[in-house]
PDB file of N, CA and C in Angstrom:
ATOM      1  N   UNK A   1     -11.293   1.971  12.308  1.00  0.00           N
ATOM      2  CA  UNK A   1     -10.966   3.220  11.644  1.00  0.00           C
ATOM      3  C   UNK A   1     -10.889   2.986  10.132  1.00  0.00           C
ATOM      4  N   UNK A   2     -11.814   3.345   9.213  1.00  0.00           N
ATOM      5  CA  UNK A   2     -11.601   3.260   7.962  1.00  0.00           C
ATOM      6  C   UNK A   2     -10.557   3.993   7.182  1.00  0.00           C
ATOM      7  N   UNK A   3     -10.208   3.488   6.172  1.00  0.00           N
ATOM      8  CA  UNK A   3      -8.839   4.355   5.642  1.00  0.00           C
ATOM      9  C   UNK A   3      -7.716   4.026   5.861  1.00  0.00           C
ATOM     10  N   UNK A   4      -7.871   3.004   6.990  1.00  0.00           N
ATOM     11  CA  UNK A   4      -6.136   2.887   7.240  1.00  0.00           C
ATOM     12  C   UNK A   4      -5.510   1.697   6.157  1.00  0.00           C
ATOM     13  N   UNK A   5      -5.888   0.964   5.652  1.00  0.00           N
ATOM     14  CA  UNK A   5      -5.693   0.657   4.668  1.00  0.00           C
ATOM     15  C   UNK A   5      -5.218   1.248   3.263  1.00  0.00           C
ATOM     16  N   UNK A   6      -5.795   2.403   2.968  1.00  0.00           N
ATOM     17  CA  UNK A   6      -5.259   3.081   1.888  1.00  0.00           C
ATOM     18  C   UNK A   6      -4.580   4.282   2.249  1.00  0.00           C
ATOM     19  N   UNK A   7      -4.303   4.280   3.617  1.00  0.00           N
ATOM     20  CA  UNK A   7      -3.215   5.402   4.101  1.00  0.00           C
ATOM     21  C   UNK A   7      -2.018   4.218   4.433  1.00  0.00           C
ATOM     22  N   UNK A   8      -1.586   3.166   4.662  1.00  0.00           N
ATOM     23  CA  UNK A   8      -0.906   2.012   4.644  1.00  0.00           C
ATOM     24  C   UNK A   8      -0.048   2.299   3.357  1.00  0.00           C
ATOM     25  N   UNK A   9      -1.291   1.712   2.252  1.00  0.00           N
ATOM     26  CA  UNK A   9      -0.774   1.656   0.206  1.00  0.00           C
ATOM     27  C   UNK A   9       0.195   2.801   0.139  1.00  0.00           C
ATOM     28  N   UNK A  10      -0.551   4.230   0.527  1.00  0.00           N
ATOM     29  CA  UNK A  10      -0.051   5.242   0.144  1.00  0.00           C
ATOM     30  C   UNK A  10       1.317   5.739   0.609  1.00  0.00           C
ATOM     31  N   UNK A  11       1.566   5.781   1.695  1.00  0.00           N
ATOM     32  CA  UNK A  11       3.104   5.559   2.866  1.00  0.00           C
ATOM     33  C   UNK A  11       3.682   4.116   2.337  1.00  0.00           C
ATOM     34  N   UNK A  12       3.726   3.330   1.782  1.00  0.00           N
ATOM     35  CA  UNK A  12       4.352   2.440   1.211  1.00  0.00           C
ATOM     36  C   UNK A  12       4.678   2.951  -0.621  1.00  0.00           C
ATOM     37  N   UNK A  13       3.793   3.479  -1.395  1.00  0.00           N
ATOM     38  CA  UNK A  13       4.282   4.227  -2.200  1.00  0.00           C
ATOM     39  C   UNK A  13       4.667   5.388  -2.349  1.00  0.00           C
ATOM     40  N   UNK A  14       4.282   6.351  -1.525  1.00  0.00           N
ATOM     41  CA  UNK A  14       5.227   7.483  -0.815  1.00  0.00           C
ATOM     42  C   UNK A  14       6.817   7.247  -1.126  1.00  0.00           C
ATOM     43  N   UNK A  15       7.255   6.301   0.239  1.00  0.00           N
ATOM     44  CA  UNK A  15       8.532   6.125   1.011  1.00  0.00           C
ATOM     45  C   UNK A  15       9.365   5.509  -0.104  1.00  0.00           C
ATOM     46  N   UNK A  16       8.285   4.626  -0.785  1.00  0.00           N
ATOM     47  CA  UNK A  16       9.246   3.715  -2.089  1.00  0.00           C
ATOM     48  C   UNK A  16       9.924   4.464  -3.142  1.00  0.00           C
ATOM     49  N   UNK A  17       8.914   5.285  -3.482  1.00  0.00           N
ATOM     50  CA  UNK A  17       9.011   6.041  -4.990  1.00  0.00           C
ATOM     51  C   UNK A  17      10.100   7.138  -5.090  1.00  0.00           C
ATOM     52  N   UNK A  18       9.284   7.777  -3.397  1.00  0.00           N
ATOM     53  CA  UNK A  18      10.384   8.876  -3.066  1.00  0.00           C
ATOM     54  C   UNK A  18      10.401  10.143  -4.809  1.00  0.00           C
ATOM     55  N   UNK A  19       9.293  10.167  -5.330  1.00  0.00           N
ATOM     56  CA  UNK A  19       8.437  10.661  -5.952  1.00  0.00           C
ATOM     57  C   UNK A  19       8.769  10.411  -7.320  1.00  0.00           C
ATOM     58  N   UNK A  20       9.582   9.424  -7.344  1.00  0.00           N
ATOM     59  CA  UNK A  20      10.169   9.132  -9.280  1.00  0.00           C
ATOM     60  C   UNK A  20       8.492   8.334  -9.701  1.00  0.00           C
ATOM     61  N   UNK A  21       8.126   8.992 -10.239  1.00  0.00           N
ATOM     62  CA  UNK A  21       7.421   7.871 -11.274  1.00  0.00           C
ATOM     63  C   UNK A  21       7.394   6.511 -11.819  1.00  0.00           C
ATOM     64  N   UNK A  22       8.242   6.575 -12.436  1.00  0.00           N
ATOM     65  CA  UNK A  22       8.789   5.108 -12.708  1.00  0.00           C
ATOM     66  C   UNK A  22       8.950   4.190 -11.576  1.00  0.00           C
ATOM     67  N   UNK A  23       9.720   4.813 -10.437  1.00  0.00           N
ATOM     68  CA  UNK A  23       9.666   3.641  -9.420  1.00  0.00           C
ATOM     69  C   UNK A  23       8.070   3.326  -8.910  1.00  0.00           C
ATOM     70  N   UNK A  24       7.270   4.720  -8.789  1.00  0.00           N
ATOM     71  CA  UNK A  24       5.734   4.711  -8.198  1.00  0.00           C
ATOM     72  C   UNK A  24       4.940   3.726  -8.797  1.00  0.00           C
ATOM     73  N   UNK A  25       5.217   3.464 -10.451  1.00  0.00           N
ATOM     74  CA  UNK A  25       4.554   2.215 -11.135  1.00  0.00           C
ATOM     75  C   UNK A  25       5.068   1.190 -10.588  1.00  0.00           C
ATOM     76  N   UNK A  26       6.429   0.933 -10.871  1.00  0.00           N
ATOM     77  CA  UNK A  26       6.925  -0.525 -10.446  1.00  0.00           C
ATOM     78  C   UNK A  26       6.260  -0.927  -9.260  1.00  0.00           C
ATOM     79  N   UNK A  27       6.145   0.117  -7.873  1.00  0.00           N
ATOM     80  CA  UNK A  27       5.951  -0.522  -6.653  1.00  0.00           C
ATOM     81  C   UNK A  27       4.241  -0.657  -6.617  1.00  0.00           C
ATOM     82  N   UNK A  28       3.933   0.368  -7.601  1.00  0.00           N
ATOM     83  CA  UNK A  28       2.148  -0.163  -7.047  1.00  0.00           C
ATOM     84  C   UNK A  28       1.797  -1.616  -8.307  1.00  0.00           C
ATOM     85  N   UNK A  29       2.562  -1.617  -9.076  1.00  0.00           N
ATOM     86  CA  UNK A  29       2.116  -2.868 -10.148  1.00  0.00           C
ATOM     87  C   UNK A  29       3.089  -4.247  -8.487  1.00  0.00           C
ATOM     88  N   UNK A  30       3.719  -4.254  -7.853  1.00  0.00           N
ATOM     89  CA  UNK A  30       4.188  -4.834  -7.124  1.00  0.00           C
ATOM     90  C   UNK A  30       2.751  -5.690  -6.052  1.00  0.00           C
ATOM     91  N   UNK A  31       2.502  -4.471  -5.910  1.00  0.00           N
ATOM     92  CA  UNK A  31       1.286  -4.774  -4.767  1.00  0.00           C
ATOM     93  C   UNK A  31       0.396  -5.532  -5.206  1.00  0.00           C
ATOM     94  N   UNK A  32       0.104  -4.780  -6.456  1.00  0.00           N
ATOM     95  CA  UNK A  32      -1.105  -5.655  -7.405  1.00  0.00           C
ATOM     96  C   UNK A  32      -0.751  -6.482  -7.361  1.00  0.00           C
ATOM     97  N   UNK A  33       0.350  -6.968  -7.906  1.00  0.00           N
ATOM     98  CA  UNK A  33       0.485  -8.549  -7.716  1.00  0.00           C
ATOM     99  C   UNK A  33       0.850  -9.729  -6.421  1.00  0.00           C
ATOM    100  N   UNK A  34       0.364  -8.349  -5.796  1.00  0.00           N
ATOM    101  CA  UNK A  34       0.731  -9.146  -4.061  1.00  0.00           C
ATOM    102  C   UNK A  34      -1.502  -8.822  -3.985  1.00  0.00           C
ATOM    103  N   UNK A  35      -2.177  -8.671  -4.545  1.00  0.00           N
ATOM    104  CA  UNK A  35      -3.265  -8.784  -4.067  1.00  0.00           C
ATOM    105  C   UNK A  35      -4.103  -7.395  -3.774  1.00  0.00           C
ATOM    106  N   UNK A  36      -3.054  -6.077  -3.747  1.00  0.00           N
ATOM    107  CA  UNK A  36      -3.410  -5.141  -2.973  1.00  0.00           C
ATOM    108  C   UNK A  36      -3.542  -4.220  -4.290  1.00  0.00           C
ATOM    109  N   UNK A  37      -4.359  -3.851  -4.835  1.00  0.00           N
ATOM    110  CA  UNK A  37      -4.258  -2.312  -5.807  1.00  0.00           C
ATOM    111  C   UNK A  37      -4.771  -1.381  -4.815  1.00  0.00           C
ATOM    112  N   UNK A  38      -4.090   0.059  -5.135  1.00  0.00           N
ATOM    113  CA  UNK A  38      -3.792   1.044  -4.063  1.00  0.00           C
ATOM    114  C   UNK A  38      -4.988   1.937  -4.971  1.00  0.00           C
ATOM    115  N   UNK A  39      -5.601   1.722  -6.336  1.00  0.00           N
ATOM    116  CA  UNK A  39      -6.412   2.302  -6.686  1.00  0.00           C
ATOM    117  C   UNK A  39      -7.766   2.294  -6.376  1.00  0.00           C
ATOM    118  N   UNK A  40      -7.815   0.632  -5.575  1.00  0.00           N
ATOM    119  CA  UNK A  40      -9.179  -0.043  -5.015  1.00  0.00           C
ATOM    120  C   UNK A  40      -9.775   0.691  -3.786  1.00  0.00           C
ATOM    121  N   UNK A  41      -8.703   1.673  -2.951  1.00  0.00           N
ATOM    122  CA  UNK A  41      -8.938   1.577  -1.463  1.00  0.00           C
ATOM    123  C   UNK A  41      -9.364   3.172  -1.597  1.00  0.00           C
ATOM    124  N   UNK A  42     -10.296   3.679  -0.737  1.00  0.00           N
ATOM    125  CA  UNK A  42     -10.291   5.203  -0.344  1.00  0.00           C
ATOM    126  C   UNK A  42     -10.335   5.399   0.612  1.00  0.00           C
ATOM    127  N   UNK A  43     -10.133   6.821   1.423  1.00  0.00           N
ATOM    128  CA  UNK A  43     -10.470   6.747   2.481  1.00  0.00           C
ATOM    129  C   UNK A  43     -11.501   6.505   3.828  1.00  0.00           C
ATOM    130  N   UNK A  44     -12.564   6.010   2.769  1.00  0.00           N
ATOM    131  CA  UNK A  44     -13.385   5.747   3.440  1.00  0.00           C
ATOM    132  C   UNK A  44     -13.569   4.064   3.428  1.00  0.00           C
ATOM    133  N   UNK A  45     -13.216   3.340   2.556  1.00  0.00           N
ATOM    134  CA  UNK A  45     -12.929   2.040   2.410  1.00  0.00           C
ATOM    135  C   UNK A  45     -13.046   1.536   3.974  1.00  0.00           C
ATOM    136  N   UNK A  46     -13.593   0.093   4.207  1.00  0.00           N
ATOM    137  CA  UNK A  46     -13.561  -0.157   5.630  1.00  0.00           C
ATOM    138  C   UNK A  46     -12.134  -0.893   5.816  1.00  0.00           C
ATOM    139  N   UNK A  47     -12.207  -1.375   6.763  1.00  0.00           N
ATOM    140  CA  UNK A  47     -10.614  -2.230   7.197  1.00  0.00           C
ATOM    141  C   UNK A  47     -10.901  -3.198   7.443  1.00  0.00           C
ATOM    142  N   UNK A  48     -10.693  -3.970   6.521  1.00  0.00           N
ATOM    143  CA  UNK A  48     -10.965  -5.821   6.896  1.00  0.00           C
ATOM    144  C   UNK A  48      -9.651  -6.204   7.217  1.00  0.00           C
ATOM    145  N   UNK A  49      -9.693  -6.622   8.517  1.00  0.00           N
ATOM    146  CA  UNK A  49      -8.460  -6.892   9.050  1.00  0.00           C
ATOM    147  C   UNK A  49      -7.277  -8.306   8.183  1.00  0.00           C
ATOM    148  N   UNK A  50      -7.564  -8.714   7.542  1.00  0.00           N
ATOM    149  CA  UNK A  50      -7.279  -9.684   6.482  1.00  0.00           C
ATOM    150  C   UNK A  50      -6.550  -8.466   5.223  1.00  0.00           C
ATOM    151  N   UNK A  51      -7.059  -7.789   4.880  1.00  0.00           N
ATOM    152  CA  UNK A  51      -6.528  -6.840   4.025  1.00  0.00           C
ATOM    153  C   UNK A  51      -5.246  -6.094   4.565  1.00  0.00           C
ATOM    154  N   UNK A  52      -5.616  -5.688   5.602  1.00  0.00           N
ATOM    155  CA  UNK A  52      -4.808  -4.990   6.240  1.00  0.00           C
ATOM    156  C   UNK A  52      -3.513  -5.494   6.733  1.00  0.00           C
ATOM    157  N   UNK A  53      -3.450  -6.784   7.249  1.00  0.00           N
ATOM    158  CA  UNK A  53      -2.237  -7.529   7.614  1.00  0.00           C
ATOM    159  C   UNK A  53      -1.683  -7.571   6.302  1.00  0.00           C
ATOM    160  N   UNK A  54      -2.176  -7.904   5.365  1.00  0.00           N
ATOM    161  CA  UNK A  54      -1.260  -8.335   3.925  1.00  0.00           C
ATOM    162  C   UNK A  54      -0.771  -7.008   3.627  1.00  0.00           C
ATOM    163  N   UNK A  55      -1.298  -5.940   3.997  1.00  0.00           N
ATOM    164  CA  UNK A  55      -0.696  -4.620   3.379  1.00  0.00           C
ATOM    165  C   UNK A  55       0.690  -4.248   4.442  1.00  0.00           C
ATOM    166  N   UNK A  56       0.418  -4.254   5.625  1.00  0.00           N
ATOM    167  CA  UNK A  56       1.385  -4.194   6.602  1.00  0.00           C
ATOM    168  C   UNK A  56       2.739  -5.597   6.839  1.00  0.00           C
ATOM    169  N   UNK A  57       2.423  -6.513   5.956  1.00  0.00           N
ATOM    170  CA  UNK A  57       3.313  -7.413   5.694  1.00  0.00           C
ATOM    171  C   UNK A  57       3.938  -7.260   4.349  1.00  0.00           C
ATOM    172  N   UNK A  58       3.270  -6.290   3.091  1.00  0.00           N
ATOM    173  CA  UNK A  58       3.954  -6.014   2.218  1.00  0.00           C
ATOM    174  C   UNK A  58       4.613  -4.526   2.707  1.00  0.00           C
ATOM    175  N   UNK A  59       4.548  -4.025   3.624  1.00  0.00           N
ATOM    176  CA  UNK A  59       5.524  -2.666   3.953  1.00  0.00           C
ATOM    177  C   UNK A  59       6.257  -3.198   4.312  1.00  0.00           C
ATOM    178  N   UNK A  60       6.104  -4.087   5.579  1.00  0.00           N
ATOM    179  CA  UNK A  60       7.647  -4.813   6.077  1.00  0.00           C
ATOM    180  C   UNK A  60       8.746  -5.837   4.896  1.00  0.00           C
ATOM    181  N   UNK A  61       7.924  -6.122   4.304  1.00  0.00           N
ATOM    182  CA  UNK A  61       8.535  -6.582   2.917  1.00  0.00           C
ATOM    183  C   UNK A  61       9.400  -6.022   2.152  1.00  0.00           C
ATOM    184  N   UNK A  62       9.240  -4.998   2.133  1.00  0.00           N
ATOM    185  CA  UNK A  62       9.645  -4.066   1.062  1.00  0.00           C
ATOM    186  C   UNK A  62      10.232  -3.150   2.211  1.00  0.00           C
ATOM    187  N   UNK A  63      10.933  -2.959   3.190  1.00  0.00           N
ATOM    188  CA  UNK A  63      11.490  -2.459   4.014  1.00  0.00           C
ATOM    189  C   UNK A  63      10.916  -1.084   4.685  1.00  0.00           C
ATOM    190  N   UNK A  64       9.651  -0.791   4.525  1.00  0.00           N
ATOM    191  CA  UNK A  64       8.779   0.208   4.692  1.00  0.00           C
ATOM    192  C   UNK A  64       8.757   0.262   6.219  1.00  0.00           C
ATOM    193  N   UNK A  65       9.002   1.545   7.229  1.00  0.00           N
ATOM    194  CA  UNK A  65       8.577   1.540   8.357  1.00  0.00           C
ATOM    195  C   UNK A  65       7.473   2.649   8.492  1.00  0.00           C
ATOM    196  N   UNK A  66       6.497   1.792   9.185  1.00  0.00           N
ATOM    197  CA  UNK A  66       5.699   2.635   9.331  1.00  0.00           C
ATOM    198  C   UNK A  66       5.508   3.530  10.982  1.00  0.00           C
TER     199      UNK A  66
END
């Protein structure tokens, strides 16, 4: 299923930000530096399962339930 990857990013900056701005930078400059920019992915993006674990290990990280 393509997309699930940048529907992952997005429900992880969603839930984080909880719509402040300021927090929405902090947590996506976060990712970036975990490997993941949330600007890279669309919904059509494929799902390399390697991508995808690191994104679903930075939600659980960051206390994100998905």
């Amino acid at each position: 299923m393509a997309g699930r990857i940048k529907s992952v990013l997005d429900e992880i900056l969603r839930q984080k930000s909880g719509g402040h701005p300021t927090i929405l930078l902090a947590t996506k400059t976060k990712l970036i530096l975990k490997g993941l920019n949330p600007d890279k992915f669309t919904a059509a993006s494929p799902d390399d399962p390697a991508v995808l674990t690191k994104a679903l290990d930075a939600a659980r990280e960051m206390g994100i339930h998905l």
